[in-house]
C-alpha atoms as a PDB file:
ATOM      1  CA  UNK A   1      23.924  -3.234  -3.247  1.00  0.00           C
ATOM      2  CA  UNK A   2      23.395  -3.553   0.134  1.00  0.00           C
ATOM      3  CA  UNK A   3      26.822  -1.623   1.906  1.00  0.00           C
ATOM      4  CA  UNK A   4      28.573  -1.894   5.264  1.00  0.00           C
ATOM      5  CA  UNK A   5      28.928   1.728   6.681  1.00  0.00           C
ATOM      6  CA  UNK A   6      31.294   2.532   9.085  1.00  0.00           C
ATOM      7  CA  UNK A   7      30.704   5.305  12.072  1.00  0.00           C
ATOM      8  CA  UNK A   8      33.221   6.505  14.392  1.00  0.00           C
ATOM      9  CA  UNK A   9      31.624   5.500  17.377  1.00  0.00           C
ATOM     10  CA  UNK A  10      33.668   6.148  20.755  1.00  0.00           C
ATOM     11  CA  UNK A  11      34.226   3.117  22.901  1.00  0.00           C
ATOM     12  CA  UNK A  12      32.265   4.338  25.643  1.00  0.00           C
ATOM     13  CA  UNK A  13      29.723   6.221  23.427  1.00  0.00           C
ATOM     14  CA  UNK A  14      28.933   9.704  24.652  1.00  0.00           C
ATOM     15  CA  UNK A  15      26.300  11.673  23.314  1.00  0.00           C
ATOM     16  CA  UNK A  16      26.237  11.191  19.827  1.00  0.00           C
ATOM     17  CA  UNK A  17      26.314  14.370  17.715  1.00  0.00           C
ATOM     18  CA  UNK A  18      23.154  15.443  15.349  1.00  0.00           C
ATOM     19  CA  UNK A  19      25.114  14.617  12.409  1.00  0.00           C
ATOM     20  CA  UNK A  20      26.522  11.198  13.642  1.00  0.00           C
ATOM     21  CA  UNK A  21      22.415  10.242  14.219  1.00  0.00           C
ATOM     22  CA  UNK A  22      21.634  11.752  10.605  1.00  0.00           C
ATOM     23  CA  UNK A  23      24.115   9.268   8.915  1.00  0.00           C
ATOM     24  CA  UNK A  24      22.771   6.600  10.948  1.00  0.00           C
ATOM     25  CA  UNK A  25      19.424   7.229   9.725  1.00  0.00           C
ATOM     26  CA  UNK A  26      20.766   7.657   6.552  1.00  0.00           C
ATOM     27  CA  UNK A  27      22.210   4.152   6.189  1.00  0.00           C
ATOM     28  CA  UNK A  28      19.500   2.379   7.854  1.00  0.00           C
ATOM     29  CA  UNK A  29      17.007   3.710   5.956  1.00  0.00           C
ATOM     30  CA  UNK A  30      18.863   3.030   2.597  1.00  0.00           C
ATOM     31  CA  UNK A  31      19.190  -0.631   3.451  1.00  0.00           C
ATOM     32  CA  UNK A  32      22.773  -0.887   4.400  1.00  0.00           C
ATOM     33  CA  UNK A  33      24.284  -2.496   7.755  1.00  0.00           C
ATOM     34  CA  UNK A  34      25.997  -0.015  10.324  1.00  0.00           C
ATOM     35  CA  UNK A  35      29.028  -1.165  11.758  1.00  0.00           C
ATOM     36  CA  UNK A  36      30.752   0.078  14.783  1.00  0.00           C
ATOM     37  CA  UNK A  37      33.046  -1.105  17.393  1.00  0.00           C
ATOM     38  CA  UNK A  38      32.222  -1.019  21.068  1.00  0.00           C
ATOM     39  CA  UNK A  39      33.252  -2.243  24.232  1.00  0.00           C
ATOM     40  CA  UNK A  40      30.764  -5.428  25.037  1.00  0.00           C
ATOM     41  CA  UNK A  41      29.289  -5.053  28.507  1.00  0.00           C
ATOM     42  CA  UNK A  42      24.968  -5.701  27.451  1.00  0.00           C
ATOM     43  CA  UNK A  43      12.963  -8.774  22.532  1.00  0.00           C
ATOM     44  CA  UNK A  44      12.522 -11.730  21.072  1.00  0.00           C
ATOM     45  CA  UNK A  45      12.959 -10.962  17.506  1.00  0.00           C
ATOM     46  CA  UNK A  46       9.847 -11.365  15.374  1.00  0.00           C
ATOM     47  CA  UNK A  47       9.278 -14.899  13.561  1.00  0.00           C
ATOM     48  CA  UNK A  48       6.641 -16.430  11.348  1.00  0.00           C
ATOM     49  CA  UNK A  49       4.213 -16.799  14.571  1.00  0.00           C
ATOM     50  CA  UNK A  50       4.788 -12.827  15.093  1.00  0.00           C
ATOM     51  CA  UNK A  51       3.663 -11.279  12.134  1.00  0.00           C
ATOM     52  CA  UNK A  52       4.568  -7.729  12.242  1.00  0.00           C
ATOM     53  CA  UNK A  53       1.917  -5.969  11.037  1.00  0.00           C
ATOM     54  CA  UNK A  54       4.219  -4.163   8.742  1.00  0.00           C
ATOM     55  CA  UNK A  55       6.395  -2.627  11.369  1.00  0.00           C
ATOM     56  CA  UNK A  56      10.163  -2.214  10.544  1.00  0.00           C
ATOM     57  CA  UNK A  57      13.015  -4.539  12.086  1.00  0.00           C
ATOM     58  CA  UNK A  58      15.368  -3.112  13.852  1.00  0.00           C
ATOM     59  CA  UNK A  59      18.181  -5.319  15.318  1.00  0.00           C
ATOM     60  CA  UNK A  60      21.240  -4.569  16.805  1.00  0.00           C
ATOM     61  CA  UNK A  61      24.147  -7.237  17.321  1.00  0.00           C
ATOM     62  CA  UNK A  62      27.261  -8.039  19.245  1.00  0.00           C
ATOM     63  CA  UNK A  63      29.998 -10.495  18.084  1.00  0.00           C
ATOM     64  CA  UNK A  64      30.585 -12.006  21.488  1.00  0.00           C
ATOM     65  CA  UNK A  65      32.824 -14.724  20.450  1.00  0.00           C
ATOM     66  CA  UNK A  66      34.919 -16.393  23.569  1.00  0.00           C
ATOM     67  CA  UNK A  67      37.207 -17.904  20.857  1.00  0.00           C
ATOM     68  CA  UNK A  68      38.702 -14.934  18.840  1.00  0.00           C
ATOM     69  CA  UNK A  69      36.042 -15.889  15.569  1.00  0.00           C
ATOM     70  CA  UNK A  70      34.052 -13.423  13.515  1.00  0.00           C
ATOM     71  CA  UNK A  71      30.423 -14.086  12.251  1.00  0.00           C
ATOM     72  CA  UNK A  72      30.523 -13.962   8.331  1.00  0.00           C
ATOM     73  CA  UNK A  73      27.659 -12.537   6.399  1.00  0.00           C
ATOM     74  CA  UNK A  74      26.718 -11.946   2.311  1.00  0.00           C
ATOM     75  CA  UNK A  75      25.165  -8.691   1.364  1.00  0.00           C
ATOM     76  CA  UNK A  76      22.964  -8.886  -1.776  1.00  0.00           C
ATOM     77  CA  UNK A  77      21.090  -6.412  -3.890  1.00  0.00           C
ATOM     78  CA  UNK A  78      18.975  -3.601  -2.473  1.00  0.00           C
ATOM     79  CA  UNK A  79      15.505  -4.645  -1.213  1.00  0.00           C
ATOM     80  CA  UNK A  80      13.800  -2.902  -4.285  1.00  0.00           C
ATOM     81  CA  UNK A  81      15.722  -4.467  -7.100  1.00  0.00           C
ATOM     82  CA  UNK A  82      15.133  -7.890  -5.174  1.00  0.00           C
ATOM     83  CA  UNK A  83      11.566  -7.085  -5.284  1.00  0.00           C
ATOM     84  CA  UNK A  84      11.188  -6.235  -8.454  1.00  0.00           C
ATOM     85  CA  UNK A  85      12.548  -9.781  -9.503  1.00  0.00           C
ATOM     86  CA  UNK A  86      10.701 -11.819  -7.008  1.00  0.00           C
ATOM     87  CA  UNK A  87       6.803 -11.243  -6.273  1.00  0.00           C
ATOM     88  CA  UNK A  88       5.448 -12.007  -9.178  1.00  0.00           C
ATOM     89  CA  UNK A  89       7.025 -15.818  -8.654  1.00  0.00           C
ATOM     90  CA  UNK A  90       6.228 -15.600  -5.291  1.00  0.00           C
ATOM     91  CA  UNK A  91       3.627 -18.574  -3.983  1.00  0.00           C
ATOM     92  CA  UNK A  92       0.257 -16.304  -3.231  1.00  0.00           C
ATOM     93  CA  UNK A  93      -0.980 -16.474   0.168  1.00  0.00           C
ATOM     94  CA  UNK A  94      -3.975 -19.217  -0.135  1.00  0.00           C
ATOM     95  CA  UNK A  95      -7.442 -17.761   0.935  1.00  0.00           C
ATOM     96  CA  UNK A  96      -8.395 -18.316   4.568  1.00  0.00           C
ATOM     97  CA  UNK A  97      -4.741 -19.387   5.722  1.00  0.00           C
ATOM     98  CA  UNK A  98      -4.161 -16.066   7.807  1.00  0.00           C
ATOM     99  CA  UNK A  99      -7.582 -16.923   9.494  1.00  0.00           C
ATOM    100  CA  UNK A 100      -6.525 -20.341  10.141  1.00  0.00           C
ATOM    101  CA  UNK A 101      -3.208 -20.002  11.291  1.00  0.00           C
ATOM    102  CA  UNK A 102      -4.071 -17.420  13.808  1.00  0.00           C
ATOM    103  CA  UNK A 103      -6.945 -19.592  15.067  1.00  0.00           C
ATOM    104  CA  UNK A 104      -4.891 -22.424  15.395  1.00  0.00           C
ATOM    105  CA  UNK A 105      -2.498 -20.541  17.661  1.00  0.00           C
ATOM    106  CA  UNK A 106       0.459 -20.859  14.827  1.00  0.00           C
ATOM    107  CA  UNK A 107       0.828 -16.773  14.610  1.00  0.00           C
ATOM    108  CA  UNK A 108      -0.279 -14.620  16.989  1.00  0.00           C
ATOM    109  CA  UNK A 109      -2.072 -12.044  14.833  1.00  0.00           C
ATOM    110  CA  UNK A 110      -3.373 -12.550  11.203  1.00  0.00           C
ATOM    111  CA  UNK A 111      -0.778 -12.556   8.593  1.00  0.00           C
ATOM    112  CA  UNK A 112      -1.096  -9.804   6.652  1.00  0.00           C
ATOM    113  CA  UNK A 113      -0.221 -10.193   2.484  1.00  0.00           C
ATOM    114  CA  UNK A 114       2.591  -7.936   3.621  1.00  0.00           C
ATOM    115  CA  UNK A 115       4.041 -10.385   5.857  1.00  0.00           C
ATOM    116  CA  UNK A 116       3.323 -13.405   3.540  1.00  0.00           C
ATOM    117  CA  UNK A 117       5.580 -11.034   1.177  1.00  0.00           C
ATOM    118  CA  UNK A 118       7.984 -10.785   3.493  1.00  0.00           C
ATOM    119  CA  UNK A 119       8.610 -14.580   4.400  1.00  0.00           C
ATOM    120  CA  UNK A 120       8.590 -16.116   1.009  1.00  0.00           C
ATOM    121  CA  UNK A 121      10.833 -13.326  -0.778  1.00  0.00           C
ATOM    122  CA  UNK A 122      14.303 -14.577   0.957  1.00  0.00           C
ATOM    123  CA  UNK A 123      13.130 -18.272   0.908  1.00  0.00           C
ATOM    124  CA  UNK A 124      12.820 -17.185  -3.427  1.00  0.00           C
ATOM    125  CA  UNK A 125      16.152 -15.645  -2.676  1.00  0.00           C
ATOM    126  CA  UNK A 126      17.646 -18.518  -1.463  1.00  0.00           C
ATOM    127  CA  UNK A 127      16.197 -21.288  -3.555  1.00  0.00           C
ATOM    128  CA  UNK A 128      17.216 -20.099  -6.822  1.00  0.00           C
ATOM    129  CA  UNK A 129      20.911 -20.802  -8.210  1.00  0.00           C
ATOM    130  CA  UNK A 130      20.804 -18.526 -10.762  1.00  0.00           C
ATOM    131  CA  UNK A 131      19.637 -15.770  -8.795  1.00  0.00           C
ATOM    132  CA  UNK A 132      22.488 -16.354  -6.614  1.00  0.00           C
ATOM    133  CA  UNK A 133      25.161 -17.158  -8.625  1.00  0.00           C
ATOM    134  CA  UNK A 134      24.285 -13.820 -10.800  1.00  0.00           C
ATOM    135  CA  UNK A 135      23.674 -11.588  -8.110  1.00  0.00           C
ATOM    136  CA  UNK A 136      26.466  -9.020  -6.806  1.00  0.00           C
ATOM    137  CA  UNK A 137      27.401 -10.160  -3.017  1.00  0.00           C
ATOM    138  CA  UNK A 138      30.130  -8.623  -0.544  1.00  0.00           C
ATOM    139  CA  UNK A 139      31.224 -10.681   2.270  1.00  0.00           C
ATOM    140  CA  UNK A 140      31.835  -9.248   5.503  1.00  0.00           C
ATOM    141  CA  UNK A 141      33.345 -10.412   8.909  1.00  0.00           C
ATOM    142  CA  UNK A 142      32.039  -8.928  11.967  1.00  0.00           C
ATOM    143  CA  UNK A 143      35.173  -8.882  14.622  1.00  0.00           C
ATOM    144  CA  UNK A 144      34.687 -10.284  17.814  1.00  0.00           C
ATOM    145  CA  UNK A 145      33.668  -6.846  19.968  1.00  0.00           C
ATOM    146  CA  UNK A 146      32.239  -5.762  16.589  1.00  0.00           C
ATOM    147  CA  UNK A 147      28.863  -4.529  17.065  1.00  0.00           C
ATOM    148  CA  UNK A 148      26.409  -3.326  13.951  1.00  0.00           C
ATOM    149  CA  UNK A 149      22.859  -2.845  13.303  1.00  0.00           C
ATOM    150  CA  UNK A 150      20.834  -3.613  10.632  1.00  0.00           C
ATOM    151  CA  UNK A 151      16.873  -3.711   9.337  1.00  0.00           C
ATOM    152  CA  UNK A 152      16.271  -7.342   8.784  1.00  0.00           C
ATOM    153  CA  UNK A 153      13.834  -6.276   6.974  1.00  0.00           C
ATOM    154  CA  UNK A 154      15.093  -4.202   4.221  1.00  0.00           C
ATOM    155  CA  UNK A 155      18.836  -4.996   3.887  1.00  0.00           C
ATOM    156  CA  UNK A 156      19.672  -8.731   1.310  1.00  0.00           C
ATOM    157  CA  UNK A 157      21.823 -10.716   3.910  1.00  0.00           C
ATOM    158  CA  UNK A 158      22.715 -13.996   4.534  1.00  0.00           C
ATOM    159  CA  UNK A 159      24.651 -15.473   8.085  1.00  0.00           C
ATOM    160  CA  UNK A 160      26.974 -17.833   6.663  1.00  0.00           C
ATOM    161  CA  UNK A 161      28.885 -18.587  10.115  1.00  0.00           C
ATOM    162  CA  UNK A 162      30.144 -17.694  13.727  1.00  0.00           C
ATOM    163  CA  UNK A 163      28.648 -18.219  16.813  1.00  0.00           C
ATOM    164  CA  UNK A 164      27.717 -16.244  20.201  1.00  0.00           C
ATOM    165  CA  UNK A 165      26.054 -13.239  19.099  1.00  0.00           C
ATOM    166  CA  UNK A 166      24.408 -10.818  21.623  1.00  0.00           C
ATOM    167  CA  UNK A 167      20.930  -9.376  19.683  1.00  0.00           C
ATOM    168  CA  UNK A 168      18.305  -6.690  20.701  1.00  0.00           C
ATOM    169  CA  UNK A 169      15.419  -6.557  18.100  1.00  0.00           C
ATOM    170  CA  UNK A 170      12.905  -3.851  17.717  1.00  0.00           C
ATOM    171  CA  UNK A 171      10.049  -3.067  15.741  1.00  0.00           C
ATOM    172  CA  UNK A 172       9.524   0.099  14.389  1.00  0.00           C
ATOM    173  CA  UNK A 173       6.028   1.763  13.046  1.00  0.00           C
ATOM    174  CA  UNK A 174       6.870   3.005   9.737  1.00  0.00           C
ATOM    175  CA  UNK A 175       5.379   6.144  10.122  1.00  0.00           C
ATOM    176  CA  UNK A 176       8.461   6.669  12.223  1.00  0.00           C
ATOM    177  CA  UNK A 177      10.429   7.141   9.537  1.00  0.00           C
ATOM    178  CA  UNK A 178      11.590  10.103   8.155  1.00  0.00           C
ATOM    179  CA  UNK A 179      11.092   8.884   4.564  1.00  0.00           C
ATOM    180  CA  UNK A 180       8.054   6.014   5.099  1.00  0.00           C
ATOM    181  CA  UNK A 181       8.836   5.999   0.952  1.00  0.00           C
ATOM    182  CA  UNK A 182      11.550   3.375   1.645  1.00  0.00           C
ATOM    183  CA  UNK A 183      10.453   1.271   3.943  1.00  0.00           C
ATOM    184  CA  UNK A 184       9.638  -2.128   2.337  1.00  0.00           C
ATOM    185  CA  UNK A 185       5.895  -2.222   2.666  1.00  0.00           C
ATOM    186  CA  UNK A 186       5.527   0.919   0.712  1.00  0.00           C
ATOM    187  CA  UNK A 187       8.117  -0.034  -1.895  1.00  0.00           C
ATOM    188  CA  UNK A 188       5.662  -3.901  -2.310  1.00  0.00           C
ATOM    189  CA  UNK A 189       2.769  -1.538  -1.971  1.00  0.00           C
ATOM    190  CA  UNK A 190       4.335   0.312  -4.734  1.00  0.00           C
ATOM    191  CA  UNK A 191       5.560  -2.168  -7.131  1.00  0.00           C
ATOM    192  CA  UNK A 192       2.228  -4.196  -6.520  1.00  0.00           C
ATOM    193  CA  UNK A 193       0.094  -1.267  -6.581  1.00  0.00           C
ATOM    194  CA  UNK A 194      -1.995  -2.852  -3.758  1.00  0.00           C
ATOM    195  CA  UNK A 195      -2.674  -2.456  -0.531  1.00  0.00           C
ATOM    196  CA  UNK A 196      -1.140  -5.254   1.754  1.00  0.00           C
ATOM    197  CA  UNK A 197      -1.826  -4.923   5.657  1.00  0.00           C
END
């Protein structure tokens, strides 16, 4: 399951140590949500128009909340179990649609099967009752001043409320990583045993 880890981040963030970066790197790249709390003083994330050509996404968010309120998410299952359950009843991508969409204007690239993938899986996720009644889920409440990052990409989640939220988004090439093994096109790429960008 998809876990909130907790750093001890200083509220004006120095230098981070080595090891402080390793665990964050760590718990990114295992699918699990970093939490830390910082003083709030500070990309449009990628949507269906922006396919990402299989880059990671990286966001980082603020609770800025005026009114005291935290912003409540679910955290499911790791990416990989979800996967397992979920591509095979997956709509395919119909022949000629990435062509036409992107000529059309209605993505700015071709849509890879990757990024297909990655669309319909949490619209499965979140059509099927039994899938989410059986599946294990933690709540969490992000504090107002609460700041934690997360790939969108790779960790089960679900915004069930709050509002004013600060967000940065980046995307990251996978060969960035230092284990490309778990990033979620090489774990569909895997499971598939296609190719999909």
């Amino acid at each position: 399951m998809s876990e909130i880890v907790e750093l001890p981040v200083a509220q004006r963030a120095p230098q981070a140590s080595a090891g402080l970066q390793d665990a964050a790197v760590r718990a990114l790249q295992q699918g699990h949500v970093l939490l830390c709390l910082v003083s709030t003083s500070s990309a449009p994330a990628p949507t269906t128009s922006s396919p990402t050509q299989a880059r990671r996404i990286l966001r980082v968010l603020i609770n800025v909340n005026p009114n005291g309120q935290g912003r409540h998410w679910r955290l499911g299952e790791p990416f990989e179990a979800a996967a397992k359950r979920f591509p095979p009843r997956l709509p395919a991508q119909l022949p000629g649609s990435a062509a036409l969409l992107h000529k059309l204007g209605t993505t700015k690239s071709r849509r890879s099967a990757y990024h297909h993938t990655m669309l319909e899986l949490p619209d499965g996720m979140k059509a099927d009752p039994r899938y989410q009644g059986d599946v294990a889920q933690i709540a969490h409440t992000f504090t107002p001043r609460c700041c934690w990052m997360v790939y969108t990409d790779q960790a089960s989640h679900a915004a069930m409320g709050g509002q004013f939220a600060l967000e940065q988004t980046w995307t990251i090439d996978v060969a960035a990583m230092n284990d490309p093994s778990m990033s979620p096109l090489q774990v569909l790429q895997r499971l598939t045993g296609r190719e999909l960008v």
